[in-house]
C-alpha atoms as a PDB file:
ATOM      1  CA  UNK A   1       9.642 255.988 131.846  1.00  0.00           C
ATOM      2  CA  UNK A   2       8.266 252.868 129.746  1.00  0.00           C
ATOM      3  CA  UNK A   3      10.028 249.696 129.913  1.00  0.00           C
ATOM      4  CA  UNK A   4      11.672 248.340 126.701  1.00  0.00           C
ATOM      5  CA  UNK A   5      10.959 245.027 125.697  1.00  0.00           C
ATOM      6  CA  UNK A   6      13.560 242.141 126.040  1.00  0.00           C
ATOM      7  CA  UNK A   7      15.542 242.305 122.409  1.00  0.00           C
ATOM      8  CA  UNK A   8      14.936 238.509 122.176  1.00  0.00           C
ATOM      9  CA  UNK A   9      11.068 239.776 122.171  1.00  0.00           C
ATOM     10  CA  UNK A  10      11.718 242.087 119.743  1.00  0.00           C
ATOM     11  CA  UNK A  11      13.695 239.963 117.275  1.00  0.00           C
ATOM     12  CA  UNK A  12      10.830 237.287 118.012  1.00  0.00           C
ATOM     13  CA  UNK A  13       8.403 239.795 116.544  1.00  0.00           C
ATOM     14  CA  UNK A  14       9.904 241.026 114.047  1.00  0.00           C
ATOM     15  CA  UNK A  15      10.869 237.000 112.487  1.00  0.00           C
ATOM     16  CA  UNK A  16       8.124 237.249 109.897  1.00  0.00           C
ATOM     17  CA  UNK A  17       9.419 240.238 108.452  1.00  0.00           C
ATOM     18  CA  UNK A  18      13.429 238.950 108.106  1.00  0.00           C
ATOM     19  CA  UNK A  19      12.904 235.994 106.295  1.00  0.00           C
ATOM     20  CA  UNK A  20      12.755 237.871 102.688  1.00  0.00           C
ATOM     21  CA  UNK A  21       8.995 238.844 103.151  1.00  0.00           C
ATOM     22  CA  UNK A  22       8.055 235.232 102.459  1.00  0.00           C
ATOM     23  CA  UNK A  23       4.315 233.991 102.381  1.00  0.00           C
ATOM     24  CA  UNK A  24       3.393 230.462 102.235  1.00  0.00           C
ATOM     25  CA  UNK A  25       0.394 228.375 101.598  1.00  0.00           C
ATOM     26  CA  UNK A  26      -0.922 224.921 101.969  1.00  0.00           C
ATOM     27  CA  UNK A  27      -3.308 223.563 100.044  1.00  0.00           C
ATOM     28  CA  UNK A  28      -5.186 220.523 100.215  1.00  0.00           C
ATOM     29  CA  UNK A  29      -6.078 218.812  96.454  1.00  0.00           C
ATOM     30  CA  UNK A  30      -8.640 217.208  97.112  1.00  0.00           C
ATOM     31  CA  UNK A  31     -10.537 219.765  99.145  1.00  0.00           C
ATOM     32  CA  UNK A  32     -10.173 222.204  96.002  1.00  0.00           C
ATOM     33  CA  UNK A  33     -11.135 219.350  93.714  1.00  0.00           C
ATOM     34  CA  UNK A  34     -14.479 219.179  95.523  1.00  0.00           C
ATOM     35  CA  UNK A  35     -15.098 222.693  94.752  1.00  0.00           C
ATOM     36  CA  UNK A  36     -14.763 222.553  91.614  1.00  0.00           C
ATOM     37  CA  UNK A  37     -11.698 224.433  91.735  1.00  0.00           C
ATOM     38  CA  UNK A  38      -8.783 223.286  89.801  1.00  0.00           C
ATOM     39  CA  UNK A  39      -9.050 223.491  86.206  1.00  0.00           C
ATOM     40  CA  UNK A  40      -7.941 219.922  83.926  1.00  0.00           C
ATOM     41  CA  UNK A  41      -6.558 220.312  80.527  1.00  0.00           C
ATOM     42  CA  UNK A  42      -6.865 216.904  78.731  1.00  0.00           C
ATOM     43  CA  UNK A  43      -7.163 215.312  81.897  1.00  0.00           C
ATOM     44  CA  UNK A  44     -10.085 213.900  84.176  1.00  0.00           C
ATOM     45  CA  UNK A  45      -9.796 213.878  88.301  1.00  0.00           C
ATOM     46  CA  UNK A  46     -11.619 211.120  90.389  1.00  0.00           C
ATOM     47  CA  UNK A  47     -11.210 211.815  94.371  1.00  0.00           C
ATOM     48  CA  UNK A  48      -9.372 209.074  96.575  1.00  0.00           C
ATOM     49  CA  UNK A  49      -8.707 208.356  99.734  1.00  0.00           C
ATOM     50  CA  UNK A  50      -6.293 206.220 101.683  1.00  0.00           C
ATOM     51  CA  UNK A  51      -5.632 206.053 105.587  1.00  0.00           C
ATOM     52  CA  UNK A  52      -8.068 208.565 105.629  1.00  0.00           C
ATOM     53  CA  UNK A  53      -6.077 211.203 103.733  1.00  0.00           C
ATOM     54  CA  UNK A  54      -7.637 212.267 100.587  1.00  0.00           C
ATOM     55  CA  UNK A  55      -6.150 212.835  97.239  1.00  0.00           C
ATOM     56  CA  UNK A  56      -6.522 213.391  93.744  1.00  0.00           C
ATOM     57  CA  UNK A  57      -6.332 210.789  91.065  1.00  0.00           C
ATOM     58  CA  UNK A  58      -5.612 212.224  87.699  1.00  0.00           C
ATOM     59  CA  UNK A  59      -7.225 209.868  85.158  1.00  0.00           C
ATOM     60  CA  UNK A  60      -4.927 208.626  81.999  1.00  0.00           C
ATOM     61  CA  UNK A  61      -5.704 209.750  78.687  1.00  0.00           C
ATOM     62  CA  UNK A  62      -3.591 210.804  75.467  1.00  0.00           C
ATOM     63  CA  UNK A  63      -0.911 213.492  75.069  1.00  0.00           C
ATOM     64  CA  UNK A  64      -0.098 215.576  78.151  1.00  0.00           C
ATOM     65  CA  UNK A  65      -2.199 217.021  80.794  1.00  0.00           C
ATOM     66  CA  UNK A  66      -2.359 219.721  83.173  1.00  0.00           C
ATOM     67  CA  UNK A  67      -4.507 220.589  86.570  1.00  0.00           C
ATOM     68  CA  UNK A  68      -4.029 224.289  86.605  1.00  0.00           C
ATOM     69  CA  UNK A  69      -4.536 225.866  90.392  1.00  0.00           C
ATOM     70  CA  UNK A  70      -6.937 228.599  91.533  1.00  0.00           C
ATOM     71  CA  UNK A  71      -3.867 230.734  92.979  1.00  0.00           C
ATOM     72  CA  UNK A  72      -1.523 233.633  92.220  1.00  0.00           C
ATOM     73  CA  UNK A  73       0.999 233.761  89.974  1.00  0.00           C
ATOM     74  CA  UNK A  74       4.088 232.009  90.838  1.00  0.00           C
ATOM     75  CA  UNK A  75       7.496 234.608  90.381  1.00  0.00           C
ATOM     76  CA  UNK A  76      10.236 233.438  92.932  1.00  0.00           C
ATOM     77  CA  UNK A  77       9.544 230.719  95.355  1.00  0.00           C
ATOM     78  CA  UNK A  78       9.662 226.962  96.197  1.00  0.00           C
ATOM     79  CA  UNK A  79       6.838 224.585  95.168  1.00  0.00           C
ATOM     80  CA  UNK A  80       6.407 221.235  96.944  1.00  0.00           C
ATOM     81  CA  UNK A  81       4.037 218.753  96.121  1.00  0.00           C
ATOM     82  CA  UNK A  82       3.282 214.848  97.109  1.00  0.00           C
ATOM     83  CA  UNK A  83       2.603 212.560  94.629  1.00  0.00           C
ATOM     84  CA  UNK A  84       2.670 209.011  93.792  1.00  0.00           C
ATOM     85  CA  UNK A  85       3.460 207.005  89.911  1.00  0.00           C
ATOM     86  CA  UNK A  86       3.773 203.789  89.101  1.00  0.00           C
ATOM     87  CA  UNK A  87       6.567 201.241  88.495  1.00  0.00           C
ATOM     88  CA  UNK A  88       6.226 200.669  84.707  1.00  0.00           C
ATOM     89  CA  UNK A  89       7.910 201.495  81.727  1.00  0.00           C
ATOM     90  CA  UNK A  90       6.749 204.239  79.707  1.00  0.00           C
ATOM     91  CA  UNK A  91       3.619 205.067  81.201  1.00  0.00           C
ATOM     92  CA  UNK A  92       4.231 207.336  84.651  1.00  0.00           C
ATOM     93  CA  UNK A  93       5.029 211.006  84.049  1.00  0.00           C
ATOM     94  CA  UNK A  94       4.079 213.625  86.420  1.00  0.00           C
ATOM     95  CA  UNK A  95       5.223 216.668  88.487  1.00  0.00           C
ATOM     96  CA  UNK A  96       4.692 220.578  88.403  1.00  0.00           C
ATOM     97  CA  UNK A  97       3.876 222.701  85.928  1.00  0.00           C
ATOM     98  CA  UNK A  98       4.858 226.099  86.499  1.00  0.00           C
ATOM     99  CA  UNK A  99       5.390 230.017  85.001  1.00  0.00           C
ATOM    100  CA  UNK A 100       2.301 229.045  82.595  1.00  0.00           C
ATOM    101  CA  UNK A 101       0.531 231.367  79.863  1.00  0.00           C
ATOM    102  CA  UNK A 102      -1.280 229.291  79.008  1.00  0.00           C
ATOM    103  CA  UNK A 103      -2.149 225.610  78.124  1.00  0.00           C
ATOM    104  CA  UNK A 104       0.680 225.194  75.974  1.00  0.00           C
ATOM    105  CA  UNK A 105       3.089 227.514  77.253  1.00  0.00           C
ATOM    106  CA  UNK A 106       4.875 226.403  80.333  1.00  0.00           C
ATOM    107  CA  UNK A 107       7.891 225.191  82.240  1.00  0.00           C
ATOM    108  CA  UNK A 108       7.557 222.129  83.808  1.00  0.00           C
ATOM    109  CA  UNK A 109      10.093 219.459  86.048  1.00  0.00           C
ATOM    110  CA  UNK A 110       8.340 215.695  86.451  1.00  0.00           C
ATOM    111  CA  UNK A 111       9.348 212.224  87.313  1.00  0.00           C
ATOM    112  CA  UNK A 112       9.803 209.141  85.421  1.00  0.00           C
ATOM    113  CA  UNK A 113       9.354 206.810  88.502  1.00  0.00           C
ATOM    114  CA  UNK A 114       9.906 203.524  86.334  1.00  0.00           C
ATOM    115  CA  UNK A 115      12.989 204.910  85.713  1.00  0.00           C
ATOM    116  CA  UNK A 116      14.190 204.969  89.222  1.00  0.00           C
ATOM    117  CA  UNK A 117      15.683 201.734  89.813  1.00  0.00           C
ATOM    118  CA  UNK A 118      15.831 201.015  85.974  1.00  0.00           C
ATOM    119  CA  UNK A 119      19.505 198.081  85.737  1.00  0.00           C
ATOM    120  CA  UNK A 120      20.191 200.626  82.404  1.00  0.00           C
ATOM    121  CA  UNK A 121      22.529 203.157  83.806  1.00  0.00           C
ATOM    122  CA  UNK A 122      20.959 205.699  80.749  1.00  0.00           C
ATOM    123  CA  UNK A 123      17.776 204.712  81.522  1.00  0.00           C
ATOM    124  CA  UNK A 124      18.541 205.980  85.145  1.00  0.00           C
ATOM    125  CA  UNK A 125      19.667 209.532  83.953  1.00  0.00           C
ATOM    126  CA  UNK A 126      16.520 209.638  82.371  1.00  0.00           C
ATOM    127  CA  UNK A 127      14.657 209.680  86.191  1.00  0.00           C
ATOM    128  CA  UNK A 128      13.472 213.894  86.459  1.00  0.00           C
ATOM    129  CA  UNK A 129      13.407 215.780  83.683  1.00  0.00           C
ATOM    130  CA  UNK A 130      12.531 219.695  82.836  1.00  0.00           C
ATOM    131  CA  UNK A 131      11.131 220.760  79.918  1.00  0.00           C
ATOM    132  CA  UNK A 132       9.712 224.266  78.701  1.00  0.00           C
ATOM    133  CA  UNK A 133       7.068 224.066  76.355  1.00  0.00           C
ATOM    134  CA  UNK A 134       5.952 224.258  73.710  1.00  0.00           C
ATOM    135  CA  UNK A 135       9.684 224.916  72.409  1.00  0.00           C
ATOM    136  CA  UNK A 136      11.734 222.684  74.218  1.00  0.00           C
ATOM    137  CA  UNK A 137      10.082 219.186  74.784  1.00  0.00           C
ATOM    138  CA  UNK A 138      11.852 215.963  76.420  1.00  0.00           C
ATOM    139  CA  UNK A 139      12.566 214.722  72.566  1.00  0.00           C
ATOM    140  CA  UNK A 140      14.238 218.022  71.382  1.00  0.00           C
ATOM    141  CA  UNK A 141      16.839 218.413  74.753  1.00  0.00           C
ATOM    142  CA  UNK A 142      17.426 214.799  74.563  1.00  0.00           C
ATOM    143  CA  UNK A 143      18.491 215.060  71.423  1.00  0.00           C
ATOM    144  CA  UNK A 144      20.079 218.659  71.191  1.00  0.00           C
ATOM    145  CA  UNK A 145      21.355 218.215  74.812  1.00  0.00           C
ATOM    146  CA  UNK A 146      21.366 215.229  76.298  1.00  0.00           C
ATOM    147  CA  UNK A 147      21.771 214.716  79.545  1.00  0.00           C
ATOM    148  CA  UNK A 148      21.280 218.499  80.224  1.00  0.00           C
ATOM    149  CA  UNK A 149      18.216 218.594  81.357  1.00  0.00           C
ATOM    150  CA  UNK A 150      17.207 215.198  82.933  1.00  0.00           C
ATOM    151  CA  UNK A 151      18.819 213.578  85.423  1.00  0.00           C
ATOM    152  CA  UNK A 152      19.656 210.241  87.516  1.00  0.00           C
ATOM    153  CA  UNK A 153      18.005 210.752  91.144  1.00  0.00           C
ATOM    154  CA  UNK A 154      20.066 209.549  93.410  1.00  0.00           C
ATOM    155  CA  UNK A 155      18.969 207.821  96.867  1.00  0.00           C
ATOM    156  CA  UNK A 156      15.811 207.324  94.568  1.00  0.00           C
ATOM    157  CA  UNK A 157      12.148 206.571  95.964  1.00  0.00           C
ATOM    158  CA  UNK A 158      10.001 204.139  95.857  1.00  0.00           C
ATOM    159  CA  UNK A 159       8.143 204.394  92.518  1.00  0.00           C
ATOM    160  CA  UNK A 160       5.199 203.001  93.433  1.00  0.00           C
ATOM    161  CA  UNK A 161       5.280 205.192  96.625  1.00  0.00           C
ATOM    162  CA  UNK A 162       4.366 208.703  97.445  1.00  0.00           C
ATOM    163  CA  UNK A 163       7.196 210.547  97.349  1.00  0.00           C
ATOM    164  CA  UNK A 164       7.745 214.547  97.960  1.00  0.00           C
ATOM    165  CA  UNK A 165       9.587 216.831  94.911  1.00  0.00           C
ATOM    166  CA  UNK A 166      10.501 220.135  95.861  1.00  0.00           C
ATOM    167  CA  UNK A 167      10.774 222.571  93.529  1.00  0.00           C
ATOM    168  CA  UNK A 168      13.192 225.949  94.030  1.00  0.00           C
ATOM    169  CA  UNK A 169      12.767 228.768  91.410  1.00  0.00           C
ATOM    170  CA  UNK A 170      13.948 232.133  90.481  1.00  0.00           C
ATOM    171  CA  UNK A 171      14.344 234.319  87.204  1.00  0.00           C
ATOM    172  CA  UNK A 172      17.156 232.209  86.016  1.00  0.00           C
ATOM    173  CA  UNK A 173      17.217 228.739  87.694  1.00  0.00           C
ATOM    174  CA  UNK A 174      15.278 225.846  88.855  1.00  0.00           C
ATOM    175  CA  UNK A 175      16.260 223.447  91.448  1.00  0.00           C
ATOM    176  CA  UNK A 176      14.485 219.767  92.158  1.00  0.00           C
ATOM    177  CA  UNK A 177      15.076 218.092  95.839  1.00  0.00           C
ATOM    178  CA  UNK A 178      13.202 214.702  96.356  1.00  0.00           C
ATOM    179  CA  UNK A 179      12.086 213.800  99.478  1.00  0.00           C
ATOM    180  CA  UNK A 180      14.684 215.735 101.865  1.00  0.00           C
ATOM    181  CA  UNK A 181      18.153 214.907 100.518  1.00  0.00           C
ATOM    182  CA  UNK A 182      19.570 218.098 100.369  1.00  0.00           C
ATOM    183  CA  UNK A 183      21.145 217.556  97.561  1.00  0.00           C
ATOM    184  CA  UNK A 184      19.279 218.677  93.939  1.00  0.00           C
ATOM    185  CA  UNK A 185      18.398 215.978  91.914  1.00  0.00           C
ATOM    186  CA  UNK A 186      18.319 218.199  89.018  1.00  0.00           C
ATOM    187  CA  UNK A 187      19.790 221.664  88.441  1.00  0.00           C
ATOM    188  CA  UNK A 188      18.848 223.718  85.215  1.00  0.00           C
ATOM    189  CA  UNK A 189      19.120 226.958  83.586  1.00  0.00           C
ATOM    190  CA  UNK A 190      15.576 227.987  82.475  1.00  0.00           C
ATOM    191  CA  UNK A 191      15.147 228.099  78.621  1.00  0.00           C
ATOM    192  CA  UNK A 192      12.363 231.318  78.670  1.00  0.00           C
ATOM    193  CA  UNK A 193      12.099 234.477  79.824  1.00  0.00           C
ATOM    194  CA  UNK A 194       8.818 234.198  81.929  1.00  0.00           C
ATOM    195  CA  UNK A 195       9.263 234.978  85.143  1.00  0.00           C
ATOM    196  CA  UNK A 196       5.720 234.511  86.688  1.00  0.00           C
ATOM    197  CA  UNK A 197       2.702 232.546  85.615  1.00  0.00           C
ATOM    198  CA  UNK A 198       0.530 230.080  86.661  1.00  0.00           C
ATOM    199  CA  UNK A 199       0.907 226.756  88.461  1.00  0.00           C
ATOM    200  CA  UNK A 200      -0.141 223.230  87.759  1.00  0.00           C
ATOM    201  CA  UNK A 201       0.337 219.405  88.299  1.00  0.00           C
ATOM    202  CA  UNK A 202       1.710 218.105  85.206  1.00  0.00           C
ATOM    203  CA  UNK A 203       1.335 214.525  83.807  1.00  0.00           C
ATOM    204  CA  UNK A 204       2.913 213.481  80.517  1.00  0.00           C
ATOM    205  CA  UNK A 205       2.345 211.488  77.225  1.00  0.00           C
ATOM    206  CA  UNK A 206      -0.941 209.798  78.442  1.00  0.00           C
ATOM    207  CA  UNK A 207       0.107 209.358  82.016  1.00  0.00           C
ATOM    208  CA  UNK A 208      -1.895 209.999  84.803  1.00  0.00           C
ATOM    209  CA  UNK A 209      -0.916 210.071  88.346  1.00  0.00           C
ATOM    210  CA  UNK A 210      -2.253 210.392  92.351  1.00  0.00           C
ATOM    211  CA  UNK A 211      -1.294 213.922  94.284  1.00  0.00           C
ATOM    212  CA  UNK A 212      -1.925 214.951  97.863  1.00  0.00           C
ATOM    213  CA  UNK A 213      -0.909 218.478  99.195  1.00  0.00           C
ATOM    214  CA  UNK A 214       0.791 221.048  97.622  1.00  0.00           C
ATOM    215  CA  UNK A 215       2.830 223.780  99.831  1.00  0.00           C
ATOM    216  CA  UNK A 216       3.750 227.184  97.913  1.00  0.00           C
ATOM    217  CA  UNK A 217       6.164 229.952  99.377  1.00  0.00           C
ATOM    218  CA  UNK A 218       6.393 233.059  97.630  1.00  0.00           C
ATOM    219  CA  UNK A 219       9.370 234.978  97.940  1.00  0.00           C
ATOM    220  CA  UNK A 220       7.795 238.800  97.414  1.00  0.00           C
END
């Protein structure tokens, strides 16, 4: 008679196959950017380094931008990237661009990191923001909805730090978590009916901005 395995052994095996068929990837910027693999829209990237980690620096020009990645299409999932602004006024914008057609036709959620700390308690809800384009910019929610669809972070980061934005999405919603308060900084309904597409890092109205890794689970 064979003997049966231990059923802590067996639940141990089967552990990849009960968390919702999940996949996940890492992926390291600046490796792909010396392959010539991510694609910029309006955008140039220089390569940086600092403590000997590498990263991307996404060079400042006018009008939006977008570093599109070499992967699958996005449907359900969490994105999480690193990334680092600066601490003035109207001129750092960036986070992820995601569900895209094409260069025009995305969602996106990004940070204002001036914004963070800003005394101006509206200037504060204006701190994350999510936008689908090319229908529903910043300018139209603001003024259609305001306060809708951007947000005050609270327990804000640095803004002239790297700081981590976490992005949870499904057919209907999108959650943003910075750094690892558990609660969402931002909570929105999404304005489209794309549910897959391609995924970028997003920098707005001539801002550029530095990124490091980028982790992607897919929920399949």
């Amino acid at each position: 008679m064979k003997n049966k395995l231990p059923e802590f052994l067996i639940l141990f095996l089967l552990l990849p196959n009960l968390f919702f068929g999940q996949k996940q990837k890492n992926i390291n910027l600046a490796s792909l950017n010396a392959r010539g693999k991510l694609q910029a829209v309006n955008r140039t990237i220089n390569a940086g380094i600092q403590n000997d980690t590498a990263f991307i620096h996404v060079i400042e020009n006018k009008g939006e931008g977008i570093i599109w990645l070499p992967i699958k299409k996005l449907t359900n999932g969490t994105i999480e990237i690193q990334m680092r602004g600066k601490d003035v006024f109207k001129k750092s914008f960036l986070g992820i661009a995601f569900h895209g057609k094409d260069d025009t036709t995305y969602d996106a959620v990004y940070c204002r990191p001036a914004n963070f700390f800003a005394k101006d308690s509206i200037i504060r809800t204006h701190a994350i923001q999510y936008v689908s384009h090319p229908l529903y910019t910043w300018k139209k929610l603001r003024e259609d909805q305001n306060a809708k669809f951007e947000k005050e972070i609270i327990n804000p980061p640095d803004p002239n730090g790297w700081f981590t934005m976490k992005l949870v999405i499904d057919n209907i919603a999108v959650k943003a978590f910075i750094n690892d308060f558990e609660t969402p900084s931002l909570i929105v309904k999404k304005l489209n009916d794309r549910s897959t597409g391609k995924i970028g890092l997003f920098t707005g109205d001539g801002s550029g901005g530095d990124f490091k890794t980028i982790k992607i689970v897919y929920i399949l």
